[in-house]
C-alpha atoms as a PDB file:
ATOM      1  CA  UNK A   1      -7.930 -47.089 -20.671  1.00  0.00           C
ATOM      2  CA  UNK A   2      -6.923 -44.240 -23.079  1.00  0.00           C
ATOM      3  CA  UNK A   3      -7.080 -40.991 -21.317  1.00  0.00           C
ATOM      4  CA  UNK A   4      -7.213 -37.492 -23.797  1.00  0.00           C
ATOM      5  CA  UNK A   5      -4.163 -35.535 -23.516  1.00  0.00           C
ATOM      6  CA  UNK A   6      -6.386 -32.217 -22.994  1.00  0.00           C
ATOM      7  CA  UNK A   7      -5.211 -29.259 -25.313  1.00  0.00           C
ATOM      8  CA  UNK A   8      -2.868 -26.825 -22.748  1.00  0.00           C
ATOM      9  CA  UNK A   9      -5.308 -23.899 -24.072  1.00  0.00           C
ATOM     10  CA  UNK A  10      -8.232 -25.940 -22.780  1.00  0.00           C
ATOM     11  CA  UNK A  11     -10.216 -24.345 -19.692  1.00  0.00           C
ATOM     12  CA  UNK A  12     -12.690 -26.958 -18.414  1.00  0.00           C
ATOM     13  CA  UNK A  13     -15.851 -25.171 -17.862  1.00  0.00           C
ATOM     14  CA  UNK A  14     -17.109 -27.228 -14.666  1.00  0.00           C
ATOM     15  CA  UNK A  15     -13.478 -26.584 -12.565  1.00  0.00           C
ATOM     16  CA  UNK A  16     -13.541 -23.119 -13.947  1.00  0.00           C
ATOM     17  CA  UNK A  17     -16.872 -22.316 -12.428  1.00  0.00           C
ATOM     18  CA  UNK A  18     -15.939 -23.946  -9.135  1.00  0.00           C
ATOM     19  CA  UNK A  19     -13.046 -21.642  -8.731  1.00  0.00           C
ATOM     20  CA  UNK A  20     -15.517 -18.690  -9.420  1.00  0.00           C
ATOM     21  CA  UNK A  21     -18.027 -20.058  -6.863  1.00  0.00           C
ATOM     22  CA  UNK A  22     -15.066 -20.804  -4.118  1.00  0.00           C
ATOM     23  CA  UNK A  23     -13.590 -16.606  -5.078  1.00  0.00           C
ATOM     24  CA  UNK A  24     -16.839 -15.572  -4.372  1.00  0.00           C
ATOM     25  CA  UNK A  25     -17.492 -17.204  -1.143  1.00  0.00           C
ATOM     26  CA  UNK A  26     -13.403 -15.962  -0.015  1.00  0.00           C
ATOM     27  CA  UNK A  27     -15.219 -12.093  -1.252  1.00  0.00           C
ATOM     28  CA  UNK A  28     -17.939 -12.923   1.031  1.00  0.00           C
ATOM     29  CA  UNK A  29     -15.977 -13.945   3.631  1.00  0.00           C
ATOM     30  CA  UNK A  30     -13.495 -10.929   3.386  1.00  0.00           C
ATOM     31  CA  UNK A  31     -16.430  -8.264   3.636  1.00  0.00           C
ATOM     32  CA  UNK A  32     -18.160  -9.619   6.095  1.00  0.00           C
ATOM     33  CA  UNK A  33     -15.189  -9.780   8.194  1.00  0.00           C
ATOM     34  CA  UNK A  34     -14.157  -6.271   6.889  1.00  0.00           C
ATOM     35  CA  UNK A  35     -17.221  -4.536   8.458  1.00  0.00           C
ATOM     36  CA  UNK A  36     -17.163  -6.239  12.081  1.00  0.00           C
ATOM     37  CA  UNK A  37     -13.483  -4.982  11.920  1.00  0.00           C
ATOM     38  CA  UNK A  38     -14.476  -1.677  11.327  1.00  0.00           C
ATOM     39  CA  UNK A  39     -18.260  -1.507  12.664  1.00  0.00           C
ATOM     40  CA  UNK A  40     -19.073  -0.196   9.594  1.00  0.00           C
ATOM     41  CA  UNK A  41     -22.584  -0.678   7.769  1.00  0.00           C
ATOM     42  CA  UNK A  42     -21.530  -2.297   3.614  1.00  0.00           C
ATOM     43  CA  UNK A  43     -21.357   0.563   1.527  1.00  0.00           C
ATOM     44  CA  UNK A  44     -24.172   0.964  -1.526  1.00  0.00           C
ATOM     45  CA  UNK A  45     -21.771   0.060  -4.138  1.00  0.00           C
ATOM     46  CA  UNK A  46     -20.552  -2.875  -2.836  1.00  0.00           C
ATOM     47  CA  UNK A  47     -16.974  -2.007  -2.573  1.00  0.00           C
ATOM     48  CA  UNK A  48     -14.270  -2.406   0.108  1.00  0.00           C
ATOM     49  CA  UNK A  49     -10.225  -2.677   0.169  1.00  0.00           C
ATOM     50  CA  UNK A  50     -10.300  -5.583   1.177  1.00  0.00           C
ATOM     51  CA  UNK A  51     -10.814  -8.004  -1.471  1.00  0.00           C
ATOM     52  CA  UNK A  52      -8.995 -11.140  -1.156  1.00  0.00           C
ATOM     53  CA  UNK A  53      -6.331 -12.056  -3.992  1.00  0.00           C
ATOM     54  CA  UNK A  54      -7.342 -13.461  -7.507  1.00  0.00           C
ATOM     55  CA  UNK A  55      -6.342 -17.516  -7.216  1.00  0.00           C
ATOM     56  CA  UNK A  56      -3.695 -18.177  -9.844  1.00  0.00           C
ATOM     57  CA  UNK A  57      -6.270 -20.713 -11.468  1.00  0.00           C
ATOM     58  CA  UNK A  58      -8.530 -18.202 -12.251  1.00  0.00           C
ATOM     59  CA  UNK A  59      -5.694 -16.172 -13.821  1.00  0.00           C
ATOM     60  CA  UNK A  60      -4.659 -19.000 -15.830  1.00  0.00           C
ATOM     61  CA  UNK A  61      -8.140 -19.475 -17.465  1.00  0.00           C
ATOM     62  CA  UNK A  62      -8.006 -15.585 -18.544  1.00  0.00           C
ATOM     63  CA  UNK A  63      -4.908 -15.680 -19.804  1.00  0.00           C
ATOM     64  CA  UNK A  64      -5.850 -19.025 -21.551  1.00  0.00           C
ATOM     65  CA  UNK A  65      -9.385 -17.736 -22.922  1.00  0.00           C
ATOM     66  CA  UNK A  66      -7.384 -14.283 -24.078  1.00  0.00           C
ATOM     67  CA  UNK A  67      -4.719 -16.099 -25.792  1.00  0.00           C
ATOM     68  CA  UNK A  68      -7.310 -18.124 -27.463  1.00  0.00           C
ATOM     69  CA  UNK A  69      -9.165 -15.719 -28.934  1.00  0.00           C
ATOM     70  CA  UNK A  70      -6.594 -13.903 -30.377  1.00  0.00           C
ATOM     71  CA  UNK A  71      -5.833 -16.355 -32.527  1.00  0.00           C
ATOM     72  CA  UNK A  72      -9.375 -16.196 -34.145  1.00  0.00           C
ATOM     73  CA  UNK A  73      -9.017 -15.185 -38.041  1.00  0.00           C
ATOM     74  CA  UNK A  74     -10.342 -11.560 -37.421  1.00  0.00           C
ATOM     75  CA  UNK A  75      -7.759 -11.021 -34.282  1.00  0.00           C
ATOM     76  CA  UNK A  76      -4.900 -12.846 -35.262  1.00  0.00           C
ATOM     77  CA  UNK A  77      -2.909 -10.543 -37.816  1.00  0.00           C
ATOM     78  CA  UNK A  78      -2.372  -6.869 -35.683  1.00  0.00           C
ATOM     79  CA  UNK A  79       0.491  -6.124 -34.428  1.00  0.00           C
ATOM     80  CA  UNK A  80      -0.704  -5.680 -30.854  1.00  0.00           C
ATOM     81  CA  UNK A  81      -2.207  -8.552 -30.368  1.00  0.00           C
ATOM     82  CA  UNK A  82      -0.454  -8.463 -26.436  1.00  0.00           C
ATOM     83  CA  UNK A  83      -2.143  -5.678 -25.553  1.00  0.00           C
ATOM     84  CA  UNK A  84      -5.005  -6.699 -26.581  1.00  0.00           C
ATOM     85  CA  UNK A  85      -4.762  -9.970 -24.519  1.00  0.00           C
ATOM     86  CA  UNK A  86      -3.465  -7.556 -21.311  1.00  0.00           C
ATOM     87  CA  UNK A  87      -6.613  -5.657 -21.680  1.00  0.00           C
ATOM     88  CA  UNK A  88      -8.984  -8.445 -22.277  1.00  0.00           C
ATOM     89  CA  UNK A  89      -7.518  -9.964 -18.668  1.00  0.00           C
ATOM     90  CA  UNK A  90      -7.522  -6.792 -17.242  1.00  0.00           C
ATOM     91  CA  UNK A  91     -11.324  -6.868 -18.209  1.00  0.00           C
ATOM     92  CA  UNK A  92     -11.719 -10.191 -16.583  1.00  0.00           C
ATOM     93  CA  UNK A  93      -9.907  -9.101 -13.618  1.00  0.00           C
ATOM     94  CA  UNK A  94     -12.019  -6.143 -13.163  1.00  0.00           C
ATOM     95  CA  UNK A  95     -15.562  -7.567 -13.753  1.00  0.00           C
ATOM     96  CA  UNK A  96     -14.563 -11.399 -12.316  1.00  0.00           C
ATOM     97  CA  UNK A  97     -17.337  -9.521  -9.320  1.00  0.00           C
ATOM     98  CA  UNK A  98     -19.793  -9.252 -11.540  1.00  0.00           C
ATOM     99  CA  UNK A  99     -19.967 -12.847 -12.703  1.00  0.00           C
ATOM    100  CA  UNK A 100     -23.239 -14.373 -11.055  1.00  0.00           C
ATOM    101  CA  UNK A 101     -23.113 -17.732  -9.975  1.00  0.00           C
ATOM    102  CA  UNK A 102     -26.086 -19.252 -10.653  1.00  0.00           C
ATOM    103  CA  UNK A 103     -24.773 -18.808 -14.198  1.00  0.00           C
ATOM    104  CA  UNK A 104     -23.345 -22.268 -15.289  1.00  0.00           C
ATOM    105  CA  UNK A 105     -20.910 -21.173 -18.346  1.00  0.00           C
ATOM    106  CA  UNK A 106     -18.537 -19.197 -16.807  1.00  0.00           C
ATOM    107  CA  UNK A 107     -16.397 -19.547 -19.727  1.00  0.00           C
ATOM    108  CA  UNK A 108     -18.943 -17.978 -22.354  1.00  0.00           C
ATOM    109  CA  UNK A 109     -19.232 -14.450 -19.651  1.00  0.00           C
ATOM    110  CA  UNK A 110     -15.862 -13.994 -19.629  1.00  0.00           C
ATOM    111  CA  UNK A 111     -15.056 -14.560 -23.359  1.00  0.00           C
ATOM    112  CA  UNK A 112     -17.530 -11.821 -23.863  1.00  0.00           C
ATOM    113  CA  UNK A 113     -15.032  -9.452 -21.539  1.00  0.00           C
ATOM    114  CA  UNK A 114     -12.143 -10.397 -23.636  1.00  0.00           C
ATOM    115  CA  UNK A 115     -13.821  -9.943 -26.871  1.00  0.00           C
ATOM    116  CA  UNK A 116     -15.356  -6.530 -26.354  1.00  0.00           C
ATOM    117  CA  UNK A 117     -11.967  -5.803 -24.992  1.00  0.00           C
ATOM    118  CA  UNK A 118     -10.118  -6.512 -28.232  1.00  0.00           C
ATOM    119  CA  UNK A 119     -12.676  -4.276 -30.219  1.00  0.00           C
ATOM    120  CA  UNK A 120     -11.946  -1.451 -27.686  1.00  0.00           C
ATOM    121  CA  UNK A 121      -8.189  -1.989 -28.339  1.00  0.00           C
ATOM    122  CA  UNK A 122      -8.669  -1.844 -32.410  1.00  0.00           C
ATOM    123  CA  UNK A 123     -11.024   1.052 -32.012  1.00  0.00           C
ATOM    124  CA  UNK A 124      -7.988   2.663 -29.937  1.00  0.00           C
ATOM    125  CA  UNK A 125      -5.216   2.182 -31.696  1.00  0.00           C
ATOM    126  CA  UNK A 126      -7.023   3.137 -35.142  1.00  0.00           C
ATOM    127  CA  UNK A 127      -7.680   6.475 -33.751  1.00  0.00           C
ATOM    128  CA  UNK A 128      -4.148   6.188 -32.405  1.00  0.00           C
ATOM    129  CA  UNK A 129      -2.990   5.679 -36.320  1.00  0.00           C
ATOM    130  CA  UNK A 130      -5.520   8.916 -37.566  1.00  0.00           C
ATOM    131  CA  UNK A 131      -3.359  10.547 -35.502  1.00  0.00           C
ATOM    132  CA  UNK A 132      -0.202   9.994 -36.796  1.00  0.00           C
ATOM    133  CA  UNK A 133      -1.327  10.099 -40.402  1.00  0.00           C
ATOM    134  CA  UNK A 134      -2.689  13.623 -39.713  1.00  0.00           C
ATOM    135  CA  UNK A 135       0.125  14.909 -37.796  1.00  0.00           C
ATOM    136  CA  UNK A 136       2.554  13.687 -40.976  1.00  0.00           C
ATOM    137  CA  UNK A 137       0.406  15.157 -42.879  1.00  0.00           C
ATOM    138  CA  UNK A 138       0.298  18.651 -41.277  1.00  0.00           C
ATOM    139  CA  UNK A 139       3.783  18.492 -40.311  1.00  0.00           C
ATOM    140  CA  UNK A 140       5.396  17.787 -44.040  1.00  0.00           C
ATOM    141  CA  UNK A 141       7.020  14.682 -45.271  1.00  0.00           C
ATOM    142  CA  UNK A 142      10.109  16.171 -45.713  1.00  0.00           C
ATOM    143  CA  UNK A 143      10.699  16.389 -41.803  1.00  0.00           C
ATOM    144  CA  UNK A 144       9.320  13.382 -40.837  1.00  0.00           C
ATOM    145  CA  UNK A 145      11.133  11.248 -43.694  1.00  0.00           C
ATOM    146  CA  UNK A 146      14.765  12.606 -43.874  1.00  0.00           C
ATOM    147  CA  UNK A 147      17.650  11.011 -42.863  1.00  0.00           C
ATOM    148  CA  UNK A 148      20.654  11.816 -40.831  1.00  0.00           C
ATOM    149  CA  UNK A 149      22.872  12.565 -43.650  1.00  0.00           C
ATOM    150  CA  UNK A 150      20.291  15.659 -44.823  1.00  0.00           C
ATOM    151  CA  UNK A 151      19.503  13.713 -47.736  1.00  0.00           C
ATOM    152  CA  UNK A 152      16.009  11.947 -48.284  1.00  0.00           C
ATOM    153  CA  UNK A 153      17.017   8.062 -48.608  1.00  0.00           C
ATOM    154  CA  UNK A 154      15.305   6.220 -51.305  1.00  0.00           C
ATOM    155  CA  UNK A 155      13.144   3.978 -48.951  1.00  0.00           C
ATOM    156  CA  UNK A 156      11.695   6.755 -47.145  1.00  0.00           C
ATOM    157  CA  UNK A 157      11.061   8.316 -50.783  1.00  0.00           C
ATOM    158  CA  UNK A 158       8.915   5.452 -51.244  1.00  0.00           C
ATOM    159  CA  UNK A 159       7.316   5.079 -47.855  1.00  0.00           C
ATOM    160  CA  UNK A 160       6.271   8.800 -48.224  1.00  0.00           C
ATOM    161  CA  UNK A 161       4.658   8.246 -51.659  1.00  0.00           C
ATOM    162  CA  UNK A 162       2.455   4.911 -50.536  1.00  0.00           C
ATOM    163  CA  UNK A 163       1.113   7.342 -47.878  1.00  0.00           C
ATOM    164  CA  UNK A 164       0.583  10.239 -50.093  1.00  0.00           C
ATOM    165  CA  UNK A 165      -1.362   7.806 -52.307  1.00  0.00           C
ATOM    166  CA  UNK A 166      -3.036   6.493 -49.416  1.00  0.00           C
ATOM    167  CA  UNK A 167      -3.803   9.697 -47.991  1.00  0.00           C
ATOM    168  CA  UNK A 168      -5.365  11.169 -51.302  1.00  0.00           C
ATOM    169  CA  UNK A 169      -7.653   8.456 -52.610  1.00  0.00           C
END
């Protein structure tokens, strides 16, 4: 029998799912026993401190689905493509509540996280780069492209052109 040497980026739907449904029943489990502990009546919201811990499993298939998608064409070439994986888990993480059940493609729900996650992340850190641009532009070149000697080296010469070109087009 030939058995398929499965792809280590590979998160198999069916035991991903299972681990949701098994985190879910641990949540239940954890407020239930939360309010007898504390006679208290569940809050609207939903929310306690004492939900149990994420299973590593479940941590794996974020980090696996995150990874993933960065690699896609229209992810794959910024230079902060780990933060954008950290905040597509940290997505995960916080929404893994939200995840119903009775859904049967886990997998496709959380991708969803991570992607809208990335887009945040661009959207951030091109507002992030308006920034800078604006406060070299405000603040002069000549301060923010000398060197230690007094003079203005040749390669900052040229880096302050391409963004005076860039700046005035």
């Amino acid at each position: 029998m030939n058995k398929v040497k499965k792809n280590p980026h590979y998160v198999n739907n069916k035991d991903f799912h299972d681990a949701l449904v098994a985190y879910n029943m641990r949540i239940d489990a954890s407020r239930d026993i939360y309010f007898e502990k504390y006679d208290v009546y569940p809050p609207e919201n939903g929310f306690w401190e004492g939900k149990p811990k994420i299973p590593n499993y479940l941590g794996e298939c974020f980090l696996k689905i995150a990874t993933h998608l960065s690699y896609r064409p229209n992810f794959v070439n910024y230079m902060f493509r780990e933060d954008m994986i950290s905040d597509g888990i940290e997505n995960c993480v916080q929404y893994i509540h939200r995840f119903d059940i009775e859904r049967t493609n886990p997998f496709a729900y959380f991708t969803q996280i991570v992607y809208y996650a990335f887009l945040r992340r661009i959207q951030k850190e091109k507002r992030q780069m308006e920034i800078k641009e604006k406060i070299i532009e405000r603040s002069g070149f000549e301060e923010v492209f000398t060197s230690d000697e007094g003079g203005i080296n040749s390669d900052y010469n040229t880096i302050k052109d391409n963004v005076q070109i860039k700046l005035h087009q």
